[in-house]
N, C-alpha and C. Protein backbone atom coordinates (compact mmCIF):
# COMPACT_ATOMS: atom_id res chain seq x y z
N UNK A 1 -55.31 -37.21 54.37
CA UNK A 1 -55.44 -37.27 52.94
C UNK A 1 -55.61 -35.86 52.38
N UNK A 2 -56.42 -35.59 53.44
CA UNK A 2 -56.65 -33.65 52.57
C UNK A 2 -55.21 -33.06 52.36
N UNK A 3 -54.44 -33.44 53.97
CA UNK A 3 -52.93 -32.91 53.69
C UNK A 3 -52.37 -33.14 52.42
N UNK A 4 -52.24 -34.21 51.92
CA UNK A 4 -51.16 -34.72 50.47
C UNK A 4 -52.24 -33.93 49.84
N UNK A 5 -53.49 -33.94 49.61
CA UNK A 5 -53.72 -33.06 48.44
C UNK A 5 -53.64 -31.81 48.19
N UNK A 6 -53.58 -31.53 49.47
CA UNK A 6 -53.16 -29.91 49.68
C UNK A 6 -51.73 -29.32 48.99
N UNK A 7 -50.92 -30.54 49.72
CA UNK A 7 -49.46 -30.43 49.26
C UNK A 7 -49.09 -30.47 47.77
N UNK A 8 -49.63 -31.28 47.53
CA UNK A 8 -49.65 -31.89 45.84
C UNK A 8 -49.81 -30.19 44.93
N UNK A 9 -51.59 -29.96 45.21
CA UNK A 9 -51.70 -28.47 44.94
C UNK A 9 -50.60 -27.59 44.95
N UNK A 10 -50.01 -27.56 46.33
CA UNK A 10 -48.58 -26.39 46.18
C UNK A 10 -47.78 -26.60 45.29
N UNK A 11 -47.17 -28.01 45.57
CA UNK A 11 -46.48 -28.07 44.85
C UNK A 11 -46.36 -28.57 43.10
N UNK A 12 -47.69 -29.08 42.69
CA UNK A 12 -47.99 -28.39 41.04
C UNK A 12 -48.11 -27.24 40.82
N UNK A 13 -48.67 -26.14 41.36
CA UNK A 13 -48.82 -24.63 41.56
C UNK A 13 -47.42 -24.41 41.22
N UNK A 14 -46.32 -24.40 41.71
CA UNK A 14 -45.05 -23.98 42.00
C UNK A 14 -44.56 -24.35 41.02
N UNK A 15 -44.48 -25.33 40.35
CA UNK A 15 -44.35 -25.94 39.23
C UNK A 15 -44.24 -25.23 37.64
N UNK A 16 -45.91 -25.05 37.85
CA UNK A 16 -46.87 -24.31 37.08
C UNK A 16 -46.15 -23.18 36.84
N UNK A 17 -45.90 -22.20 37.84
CA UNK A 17 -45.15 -20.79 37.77
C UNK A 17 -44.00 -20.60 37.31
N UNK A 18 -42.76 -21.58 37.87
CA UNK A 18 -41.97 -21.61 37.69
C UNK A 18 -41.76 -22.26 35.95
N UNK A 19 -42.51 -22.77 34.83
CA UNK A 19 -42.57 -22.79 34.00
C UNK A 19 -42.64 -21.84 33.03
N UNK A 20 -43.65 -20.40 33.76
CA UNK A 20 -44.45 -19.57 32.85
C UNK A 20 -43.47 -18.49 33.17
N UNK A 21 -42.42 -18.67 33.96
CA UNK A 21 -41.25 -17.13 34.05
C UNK A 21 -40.00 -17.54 32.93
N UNK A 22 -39.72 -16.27 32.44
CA UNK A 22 -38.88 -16.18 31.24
C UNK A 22 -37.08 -16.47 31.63
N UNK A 23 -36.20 -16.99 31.03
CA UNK A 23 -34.87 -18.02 31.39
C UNK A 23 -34.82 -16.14 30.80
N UNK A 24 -33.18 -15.50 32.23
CA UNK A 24 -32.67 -14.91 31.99
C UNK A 24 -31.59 -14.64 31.21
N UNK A 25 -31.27 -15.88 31.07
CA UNK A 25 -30.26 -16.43 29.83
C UNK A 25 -30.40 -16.32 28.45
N UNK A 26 -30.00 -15.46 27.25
CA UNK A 26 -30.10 -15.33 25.81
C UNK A 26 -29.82 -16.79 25.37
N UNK A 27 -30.81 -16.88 24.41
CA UNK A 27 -30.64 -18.19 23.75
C UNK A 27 -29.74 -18.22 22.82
N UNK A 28 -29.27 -17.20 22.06
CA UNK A 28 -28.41 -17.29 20.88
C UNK A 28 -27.72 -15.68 21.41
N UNK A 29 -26.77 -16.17 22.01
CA UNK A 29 -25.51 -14.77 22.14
C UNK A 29 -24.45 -15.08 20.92
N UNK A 30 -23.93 -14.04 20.68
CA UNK A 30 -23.39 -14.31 19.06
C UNK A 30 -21.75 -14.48 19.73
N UNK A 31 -20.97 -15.23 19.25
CA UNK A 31 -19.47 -15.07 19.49
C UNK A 31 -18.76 -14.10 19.35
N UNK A 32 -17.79 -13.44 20.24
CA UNK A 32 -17.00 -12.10 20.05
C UNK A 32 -16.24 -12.45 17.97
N UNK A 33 -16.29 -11.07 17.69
CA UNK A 33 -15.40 -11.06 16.33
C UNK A 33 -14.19 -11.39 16.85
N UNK A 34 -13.95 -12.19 15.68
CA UNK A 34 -11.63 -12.79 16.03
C UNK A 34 -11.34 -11.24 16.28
N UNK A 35 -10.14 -11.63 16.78
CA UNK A 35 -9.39 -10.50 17.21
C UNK A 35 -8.13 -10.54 15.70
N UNK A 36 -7.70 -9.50 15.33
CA UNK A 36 -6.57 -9.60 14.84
C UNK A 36 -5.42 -9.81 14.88
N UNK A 37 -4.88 -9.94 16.74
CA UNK A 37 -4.22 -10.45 16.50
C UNK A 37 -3.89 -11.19 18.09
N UNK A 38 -3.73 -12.43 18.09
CA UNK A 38 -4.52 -13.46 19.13
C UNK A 38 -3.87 -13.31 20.54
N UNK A 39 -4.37 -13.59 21.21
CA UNK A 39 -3.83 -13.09 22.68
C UNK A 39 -4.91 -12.00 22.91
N UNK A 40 -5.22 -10.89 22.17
CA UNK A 40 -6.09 -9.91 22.21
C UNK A 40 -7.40 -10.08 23.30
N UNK A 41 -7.89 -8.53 23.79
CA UNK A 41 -8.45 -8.71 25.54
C UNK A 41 -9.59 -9.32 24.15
N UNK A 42 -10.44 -8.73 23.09
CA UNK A 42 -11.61 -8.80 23.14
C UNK A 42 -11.90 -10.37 22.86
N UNK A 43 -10.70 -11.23 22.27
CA UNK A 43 -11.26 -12.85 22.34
C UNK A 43 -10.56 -13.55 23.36
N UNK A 44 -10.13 -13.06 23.78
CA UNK A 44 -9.26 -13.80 25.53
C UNK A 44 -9.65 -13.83 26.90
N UNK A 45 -9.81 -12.12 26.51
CA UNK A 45 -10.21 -11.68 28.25
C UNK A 45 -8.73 -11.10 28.46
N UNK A 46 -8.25 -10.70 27.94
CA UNK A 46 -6.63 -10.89 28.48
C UNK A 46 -5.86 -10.67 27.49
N UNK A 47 -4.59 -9.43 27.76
CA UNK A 47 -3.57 -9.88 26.43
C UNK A 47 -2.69 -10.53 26.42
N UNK A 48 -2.57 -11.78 27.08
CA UNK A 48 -1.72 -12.55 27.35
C UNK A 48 -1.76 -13.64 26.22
N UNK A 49 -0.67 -14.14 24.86
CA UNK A 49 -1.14 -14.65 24.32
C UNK A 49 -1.25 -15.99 24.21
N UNK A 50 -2.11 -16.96 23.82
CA UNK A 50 -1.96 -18.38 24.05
C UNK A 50 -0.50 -19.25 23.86
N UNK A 51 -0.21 -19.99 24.26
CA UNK A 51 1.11 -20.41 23.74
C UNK A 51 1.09 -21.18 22.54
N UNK A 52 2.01 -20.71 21.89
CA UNK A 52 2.25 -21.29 20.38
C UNK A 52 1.87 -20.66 19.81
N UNK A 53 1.25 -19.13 19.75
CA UNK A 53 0.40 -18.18 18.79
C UNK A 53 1.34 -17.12 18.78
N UNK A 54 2.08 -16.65 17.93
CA UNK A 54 3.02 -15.85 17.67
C UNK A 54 2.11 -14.82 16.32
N UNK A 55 2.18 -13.21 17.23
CA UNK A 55 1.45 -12.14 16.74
C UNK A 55 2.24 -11.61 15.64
N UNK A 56 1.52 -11.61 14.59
CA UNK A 56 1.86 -10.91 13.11
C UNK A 56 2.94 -9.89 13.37
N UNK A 57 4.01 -9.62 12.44
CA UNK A 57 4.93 -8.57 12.22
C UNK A 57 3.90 -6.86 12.08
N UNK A 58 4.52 -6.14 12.63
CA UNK A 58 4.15 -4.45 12.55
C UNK A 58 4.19 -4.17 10.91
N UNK A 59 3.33 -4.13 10.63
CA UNK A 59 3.34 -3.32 9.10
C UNK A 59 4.30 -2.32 9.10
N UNK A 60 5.28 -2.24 8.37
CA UNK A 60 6.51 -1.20 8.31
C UNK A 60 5.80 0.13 6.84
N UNK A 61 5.64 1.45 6.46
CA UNK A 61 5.33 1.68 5.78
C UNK A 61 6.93 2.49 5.60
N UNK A 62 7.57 2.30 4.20
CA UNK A 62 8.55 2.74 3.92
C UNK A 62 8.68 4.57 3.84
N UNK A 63 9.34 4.93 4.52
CA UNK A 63 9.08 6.80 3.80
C UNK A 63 9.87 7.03 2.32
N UNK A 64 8.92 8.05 1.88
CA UNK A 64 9.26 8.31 1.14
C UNK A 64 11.07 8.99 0.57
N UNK A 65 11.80 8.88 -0.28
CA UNK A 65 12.95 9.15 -0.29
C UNK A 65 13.23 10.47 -0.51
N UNK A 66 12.27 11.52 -1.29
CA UNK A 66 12.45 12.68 -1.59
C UNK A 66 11.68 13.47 0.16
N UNK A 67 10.93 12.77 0.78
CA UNK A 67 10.23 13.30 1.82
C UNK A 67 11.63 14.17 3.31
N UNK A 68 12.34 12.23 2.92
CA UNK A 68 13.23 12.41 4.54
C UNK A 68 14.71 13.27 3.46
N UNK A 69 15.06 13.31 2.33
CA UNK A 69 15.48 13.94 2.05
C UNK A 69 15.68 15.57 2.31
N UNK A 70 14.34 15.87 2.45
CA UNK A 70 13.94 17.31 2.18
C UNK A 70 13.63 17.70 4.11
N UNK A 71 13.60 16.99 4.51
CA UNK A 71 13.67 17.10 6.31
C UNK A 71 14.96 17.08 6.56
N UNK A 72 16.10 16.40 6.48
CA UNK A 72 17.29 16.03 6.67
C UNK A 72 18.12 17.29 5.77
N UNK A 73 17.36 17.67 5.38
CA UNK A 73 18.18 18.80 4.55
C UNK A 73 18.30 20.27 5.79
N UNK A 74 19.56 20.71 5.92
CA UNK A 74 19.72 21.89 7.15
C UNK A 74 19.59 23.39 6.18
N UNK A 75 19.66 23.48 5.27
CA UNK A 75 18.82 24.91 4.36
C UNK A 75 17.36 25.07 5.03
N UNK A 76 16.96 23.84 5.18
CA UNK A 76 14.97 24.11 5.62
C UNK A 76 14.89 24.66 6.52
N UNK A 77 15.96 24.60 7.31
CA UNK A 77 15.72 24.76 8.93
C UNK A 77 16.62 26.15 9.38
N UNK A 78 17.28 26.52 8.06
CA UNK A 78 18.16 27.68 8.38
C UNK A 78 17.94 28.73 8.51
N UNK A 79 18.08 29.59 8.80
CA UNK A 79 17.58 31.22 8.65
C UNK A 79 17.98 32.29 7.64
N UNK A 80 17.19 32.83 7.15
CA UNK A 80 17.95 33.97 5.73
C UNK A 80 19.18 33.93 5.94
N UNK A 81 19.45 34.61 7.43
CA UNK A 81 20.80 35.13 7.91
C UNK A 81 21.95 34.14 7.61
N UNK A 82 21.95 32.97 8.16
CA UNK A 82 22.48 31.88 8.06
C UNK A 82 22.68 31.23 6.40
N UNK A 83 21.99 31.51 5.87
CA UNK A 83 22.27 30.68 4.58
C UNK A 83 22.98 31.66 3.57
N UNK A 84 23.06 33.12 3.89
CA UNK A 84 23.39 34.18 3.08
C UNK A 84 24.92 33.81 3.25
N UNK A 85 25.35 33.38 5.26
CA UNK A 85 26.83 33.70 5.29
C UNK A 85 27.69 32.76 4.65
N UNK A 86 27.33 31.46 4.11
CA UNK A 86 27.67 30.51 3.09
C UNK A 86 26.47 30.02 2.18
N UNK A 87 25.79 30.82 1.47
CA UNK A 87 25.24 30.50 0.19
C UNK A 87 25.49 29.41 -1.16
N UNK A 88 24.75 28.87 -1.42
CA UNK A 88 25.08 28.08 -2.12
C UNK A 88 24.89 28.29 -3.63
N UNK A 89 23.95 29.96 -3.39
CA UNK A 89 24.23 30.94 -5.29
C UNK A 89 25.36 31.39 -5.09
N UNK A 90 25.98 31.45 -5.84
CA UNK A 90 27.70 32.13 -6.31
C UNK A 90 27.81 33.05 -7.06
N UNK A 91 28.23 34.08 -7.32
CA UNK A 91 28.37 35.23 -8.04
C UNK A 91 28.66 35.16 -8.93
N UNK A 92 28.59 36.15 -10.03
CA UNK A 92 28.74 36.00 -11.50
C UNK A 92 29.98 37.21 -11.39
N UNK A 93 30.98 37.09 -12.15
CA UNK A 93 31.73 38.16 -12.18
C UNK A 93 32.08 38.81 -13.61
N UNK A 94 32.40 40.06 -14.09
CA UNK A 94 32.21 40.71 -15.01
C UNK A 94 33.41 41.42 -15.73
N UNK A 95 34.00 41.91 -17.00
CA UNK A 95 34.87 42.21 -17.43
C UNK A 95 35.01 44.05 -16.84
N UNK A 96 35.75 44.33 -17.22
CA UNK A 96 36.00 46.13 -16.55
C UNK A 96 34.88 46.33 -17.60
N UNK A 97 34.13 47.29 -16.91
CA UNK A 97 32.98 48.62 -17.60
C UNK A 97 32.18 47.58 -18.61
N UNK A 98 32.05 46.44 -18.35
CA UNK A 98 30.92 45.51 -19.04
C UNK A 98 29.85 45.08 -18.63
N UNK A 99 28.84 44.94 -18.98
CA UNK A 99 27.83 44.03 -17.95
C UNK A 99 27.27 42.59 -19.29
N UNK A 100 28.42 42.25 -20.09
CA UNK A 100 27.99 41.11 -20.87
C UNK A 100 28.40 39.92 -19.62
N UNK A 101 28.07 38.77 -20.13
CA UNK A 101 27.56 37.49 -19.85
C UNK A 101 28.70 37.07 -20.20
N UNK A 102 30.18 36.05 -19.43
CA UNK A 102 30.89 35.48 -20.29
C UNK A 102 30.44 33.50 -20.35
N UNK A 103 31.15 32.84 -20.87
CA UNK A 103 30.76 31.55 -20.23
C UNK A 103 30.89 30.85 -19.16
N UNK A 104 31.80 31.41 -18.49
CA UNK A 104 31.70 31.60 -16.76
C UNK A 104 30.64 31.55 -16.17
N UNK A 105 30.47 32.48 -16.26
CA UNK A 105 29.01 33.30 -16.23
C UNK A 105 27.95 32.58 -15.60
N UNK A 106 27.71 32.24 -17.36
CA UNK A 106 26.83 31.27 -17.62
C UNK A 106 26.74 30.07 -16.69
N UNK A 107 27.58 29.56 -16.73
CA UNK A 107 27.58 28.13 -16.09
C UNK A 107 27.15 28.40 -14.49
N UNK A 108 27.54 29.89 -13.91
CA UNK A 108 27.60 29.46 -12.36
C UNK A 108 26.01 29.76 -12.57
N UNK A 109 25.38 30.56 -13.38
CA UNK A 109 23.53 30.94 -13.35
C UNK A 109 22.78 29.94 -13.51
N UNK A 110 23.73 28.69 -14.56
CA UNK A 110 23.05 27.75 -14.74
C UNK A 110 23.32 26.96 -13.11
N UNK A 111 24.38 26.62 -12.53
CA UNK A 111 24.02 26.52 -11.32
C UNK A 111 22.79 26.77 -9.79
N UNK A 112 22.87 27.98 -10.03
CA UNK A 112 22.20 28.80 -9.46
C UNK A 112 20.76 28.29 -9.64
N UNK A 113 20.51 27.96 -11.13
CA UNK A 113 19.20 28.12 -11.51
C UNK A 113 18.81 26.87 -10.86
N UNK A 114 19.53 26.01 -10.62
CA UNK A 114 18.84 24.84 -10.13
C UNK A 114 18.84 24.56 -8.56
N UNK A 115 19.77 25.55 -7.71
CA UNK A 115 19.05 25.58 -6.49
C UNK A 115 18.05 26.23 -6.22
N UNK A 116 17.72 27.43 -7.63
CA UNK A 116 16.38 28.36 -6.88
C UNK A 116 15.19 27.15 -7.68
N UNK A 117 15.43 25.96 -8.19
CA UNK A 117 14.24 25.28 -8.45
C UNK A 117 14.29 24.33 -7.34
N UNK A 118 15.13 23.65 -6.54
CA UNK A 118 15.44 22.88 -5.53
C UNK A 118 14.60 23.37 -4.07
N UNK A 119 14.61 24.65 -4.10
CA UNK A 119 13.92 25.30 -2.85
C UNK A 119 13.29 26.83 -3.96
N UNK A 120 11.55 26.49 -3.89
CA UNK A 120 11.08 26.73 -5.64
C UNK A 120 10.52 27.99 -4.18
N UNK A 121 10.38 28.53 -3.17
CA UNK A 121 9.93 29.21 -2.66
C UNK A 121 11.09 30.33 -2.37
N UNK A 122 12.00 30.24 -2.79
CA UNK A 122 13.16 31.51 -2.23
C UNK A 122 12.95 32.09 -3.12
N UNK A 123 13.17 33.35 -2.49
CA UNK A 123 13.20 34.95 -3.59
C UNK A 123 14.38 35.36 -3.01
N UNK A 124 15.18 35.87 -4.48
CA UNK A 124 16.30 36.26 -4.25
C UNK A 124 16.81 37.74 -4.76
N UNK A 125 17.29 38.90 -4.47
CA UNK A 125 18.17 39.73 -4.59
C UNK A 125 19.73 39.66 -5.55
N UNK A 126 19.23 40.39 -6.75
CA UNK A 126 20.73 40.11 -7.32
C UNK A 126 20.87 41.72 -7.50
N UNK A 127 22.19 41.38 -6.48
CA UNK A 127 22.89 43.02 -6.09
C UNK A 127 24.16 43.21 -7.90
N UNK A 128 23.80 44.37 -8.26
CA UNK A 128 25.05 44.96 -9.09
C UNK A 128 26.01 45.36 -8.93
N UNK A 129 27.56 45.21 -8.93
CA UNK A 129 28.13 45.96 -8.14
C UNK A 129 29.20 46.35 -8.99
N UNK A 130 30.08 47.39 -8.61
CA UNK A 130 31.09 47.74 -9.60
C UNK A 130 32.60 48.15 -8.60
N UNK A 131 34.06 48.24 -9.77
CA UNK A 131 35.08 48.53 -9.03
C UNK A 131 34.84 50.01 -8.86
N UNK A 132 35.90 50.56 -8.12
CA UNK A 132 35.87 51.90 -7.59
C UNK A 132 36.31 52.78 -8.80
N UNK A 133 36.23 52.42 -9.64
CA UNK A 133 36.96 53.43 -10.82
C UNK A 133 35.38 53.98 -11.60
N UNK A 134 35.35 55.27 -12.07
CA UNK A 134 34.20 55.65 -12.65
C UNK A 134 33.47 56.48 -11.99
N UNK A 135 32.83 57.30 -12.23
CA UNK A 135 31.96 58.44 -11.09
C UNK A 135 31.06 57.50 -10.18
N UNK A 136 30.13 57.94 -9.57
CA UNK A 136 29.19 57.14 -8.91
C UNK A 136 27.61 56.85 -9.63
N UNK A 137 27.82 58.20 -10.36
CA UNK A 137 26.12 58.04 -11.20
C UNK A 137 26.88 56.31 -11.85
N UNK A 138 27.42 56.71 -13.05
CA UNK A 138 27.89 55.86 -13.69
C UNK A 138 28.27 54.36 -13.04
N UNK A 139 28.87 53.98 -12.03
CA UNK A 139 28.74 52.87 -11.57
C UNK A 139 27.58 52.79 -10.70
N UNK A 140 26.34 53.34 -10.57
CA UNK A 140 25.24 52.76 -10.21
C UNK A 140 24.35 52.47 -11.62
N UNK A 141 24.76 53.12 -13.14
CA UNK A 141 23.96 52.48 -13.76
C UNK A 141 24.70 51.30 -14.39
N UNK A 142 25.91 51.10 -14.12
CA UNK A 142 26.30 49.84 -14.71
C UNK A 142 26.18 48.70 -13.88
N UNK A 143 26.04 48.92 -12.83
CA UNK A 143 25.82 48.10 -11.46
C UNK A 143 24.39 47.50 -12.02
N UNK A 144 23.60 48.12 -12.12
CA UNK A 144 21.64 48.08 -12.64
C UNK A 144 22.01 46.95 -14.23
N UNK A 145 22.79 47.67 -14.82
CA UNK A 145 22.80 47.01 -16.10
C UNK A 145 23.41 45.74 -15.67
N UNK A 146 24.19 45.09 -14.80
CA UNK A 146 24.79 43.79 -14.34
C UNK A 146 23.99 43.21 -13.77
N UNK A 147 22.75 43.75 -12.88
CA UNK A 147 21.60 43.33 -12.06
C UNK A 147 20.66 42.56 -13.29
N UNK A 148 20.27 43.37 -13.93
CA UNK A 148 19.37 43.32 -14.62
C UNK A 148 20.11 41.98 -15.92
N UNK A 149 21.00 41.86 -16.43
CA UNK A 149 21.79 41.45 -17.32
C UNK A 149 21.95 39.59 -16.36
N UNK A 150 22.19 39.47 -15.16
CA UNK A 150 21.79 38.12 -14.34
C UNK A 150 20.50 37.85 -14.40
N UNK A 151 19.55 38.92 -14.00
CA UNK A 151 17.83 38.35 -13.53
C UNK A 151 17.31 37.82 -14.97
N UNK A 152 17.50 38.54 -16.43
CA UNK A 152 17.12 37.75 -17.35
C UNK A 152 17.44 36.64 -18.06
N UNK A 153 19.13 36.02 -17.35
CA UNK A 153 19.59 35.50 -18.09
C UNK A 153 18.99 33.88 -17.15
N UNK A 154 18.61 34.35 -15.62
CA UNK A 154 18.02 33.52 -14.84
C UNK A 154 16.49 33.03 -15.18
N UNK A 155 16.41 34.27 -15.75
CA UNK A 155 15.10 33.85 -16.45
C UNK A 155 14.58 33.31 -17.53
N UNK A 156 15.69 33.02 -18.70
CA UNK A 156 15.49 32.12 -19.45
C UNK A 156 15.86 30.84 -18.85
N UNK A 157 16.30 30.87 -18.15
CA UNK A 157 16.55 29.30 -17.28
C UNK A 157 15.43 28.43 -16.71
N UNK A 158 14.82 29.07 -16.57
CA UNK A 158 12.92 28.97 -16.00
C UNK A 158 13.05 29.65 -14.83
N UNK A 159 13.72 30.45 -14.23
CA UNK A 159 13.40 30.99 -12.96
C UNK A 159 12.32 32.21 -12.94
N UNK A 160 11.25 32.02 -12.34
CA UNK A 160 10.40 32.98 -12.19
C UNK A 160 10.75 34.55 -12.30
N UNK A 161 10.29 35.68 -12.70
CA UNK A 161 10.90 36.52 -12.48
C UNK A 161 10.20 37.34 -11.46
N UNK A 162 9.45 36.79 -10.36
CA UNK A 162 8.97 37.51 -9.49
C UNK A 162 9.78 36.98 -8.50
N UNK A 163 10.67 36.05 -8.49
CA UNK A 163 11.71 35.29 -7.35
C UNK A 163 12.97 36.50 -7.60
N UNK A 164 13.22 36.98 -8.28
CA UNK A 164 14.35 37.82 -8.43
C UNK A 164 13.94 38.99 -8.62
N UNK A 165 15.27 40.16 -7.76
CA UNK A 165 14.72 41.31 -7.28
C UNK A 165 16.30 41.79 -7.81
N UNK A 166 16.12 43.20 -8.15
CA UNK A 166 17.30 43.46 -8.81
C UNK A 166 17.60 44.99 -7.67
N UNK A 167 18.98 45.20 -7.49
CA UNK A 167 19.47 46.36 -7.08
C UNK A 167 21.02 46.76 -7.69
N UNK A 168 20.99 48.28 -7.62
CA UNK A 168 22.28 48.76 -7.71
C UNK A 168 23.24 48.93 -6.86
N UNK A 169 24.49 48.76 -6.70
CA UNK A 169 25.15 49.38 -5.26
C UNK A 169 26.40 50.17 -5.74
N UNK A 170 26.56 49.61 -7.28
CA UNK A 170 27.42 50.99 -8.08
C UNK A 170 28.83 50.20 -7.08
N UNK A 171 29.99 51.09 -6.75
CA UNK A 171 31.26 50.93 -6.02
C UNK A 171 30.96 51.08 -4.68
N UNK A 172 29.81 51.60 -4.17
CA UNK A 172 29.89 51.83 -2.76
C UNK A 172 30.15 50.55 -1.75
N UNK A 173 30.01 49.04 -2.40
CA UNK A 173 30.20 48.21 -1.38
C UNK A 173 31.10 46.87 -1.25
N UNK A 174 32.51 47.44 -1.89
CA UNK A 174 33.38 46.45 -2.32
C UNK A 174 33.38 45.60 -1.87
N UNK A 175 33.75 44.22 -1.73
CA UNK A 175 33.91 43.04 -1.49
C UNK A 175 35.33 42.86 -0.97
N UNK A 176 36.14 43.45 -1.94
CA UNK A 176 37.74 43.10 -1.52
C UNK A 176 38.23 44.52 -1.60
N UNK A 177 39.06 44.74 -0.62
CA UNK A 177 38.98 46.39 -0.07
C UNK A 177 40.25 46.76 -0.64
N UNK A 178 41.26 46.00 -1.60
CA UNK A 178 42.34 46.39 -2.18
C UNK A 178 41.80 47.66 -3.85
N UNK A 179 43.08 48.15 -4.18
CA UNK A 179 43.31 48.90 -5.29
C UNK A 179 43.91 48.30 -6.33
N UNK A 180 43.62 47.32 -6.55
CA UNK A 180 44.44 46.76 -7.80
C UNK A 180 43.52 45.74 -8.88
N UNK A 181 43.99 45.44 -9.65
CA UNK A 181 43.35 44.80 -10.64
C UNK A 181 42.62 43.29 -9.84
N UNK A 182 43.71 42.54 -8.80
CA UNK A 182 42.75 41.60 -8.20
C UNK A 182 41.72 42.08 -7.91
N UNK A 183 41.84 42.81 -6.62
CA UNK A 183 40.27 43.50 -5.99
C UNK A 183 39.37 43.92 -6.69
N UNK A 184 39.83 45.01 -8.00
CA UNK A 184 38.76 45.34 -8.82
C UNK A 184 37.79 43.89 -9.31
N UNK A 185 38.53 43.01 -9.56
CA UNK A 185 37.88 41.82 -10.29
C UNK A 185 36.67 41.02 -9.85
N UNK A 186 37.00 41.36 -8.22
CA UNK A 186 36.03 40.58 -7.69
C UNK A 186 35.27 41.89 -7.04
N UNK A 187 35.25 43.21 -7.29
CA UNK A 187 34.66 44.23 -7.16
C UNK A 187 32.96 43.92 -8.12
N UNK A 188 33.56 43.62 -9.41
CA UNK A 188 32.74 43.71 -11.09
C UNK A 188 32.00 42.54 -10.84
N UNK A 189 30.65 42.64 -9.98
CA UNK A 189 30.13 41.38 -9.75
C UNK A 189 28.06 41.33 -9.58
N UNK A 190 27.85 40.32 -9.70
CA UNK A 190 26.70 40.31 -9.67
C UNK A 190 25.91 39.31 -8.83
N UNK A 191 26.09 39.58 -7.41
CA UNK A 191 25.66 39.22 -5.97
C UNK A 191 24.65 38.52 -6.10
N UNK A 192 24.71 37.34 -5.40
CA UNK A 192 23.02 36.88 -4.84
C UNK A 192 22.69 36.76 -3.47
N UNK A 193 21.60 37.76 -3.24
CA UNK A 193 21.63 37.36 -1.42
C UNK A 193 19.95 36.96 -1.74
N UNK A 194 20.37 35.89 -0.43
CA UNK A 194 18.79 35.20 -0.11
C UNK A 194 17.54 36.39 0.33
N UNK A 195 16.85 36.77 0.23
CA UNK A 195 15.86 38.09 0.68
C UNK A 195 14.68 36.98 1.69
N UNK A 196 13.91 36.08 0.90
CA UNK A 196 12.58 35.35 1.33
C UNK A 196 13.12 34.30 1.10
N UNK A 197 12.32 32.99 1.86
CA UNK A 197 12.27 31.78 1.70
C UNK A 197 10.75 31.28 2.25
């Protein structure tokens, strides 16, 4: 009899203890957040997705049209050198011993004016130049007066006038190496070379 009560003792004892130790188990574990988009490891375990659960389309964000424009454009990527040997400013050309403006003129500056707003960072060089007829003082100041006679007329256009740089070259640097009234013609001119971009 002492035995069973002995036993009894242990085993209420054991009882007893095994009551008063704490369940390693959380009573309230919170559910993982949904996943966005299903199959996902953090509500699965796995990215494998359930069947019949077909994952949302990729958000497409459209680019902009002036952006891929201005990338796709081969001027950005060109070099001074390169854009000088087909330029897209055109020369102004001039009557014998004149440096007026005709409506020619005009129109190619008004051209002009809107590629130097198109690419608003180029600085440009407008060379003066003259035919071979005339001393040299003299066709370097009419050369200056043709320089100068483009940069302001660019400049009522809105073109900055710190983008344009003016020089003389007078006859020393013909264009068309003939003696005659053609060559002179395209001698009497008022150059644009790219300098900065």
């Amino acid at each position: 009899m002492k035995r069973l009560h002995a036993l009894l003792l242990v085993l209420g004892t054991a009882a007893a203890i095994s009551g008063c130790v704490k369940s390693t188990k959380p009573a309230n574990t919170p559910a993982p957040a949904p996943s966005l988009f299903p199959g996902s490891a953090s509500t699965r375990g796995s990215a494998t997705p359930v069947s019949g659960e077909v994952p949302p389309p990729p958000v497409v964000i459209p680019m902009d049209p002036s952006v891929t424009a201005l990338s796709s454009n081969p001027l950005n990527n060109a070099s001074v050198v390169d854009i000088n040997k087909d330029s897209p400013l055109r020369a102004v050309f001039f009557a014998y011993d004149s440096d007026a403006l005709d409506d020619a003129a005009r129109a190619t500056m008004s051209a002009n004016a809107d590629v130097l707003r198109k690419y608003g960072t180029w600085v440009v060089t407008v060379e003066g130049h003259c035919d071979e007829r005339g001393t040299a003082e003299y066709n370097l100041a009419l050369g200056d007066r043709r320089a100068q006679a483009v940069k302001n007329y660019m400049v009522s256009l809105g073109v900055p006038a710190d983008r344009l740089k003016t020089v003389s070259y007078g006859s020393e640097f013909p264009f068309a190496p003939g003696h005659d009234e053609k060559s002179w013609s395209e001698n009497r001119r008022g150059h644009f070379m790219l300098t900065a971009k």
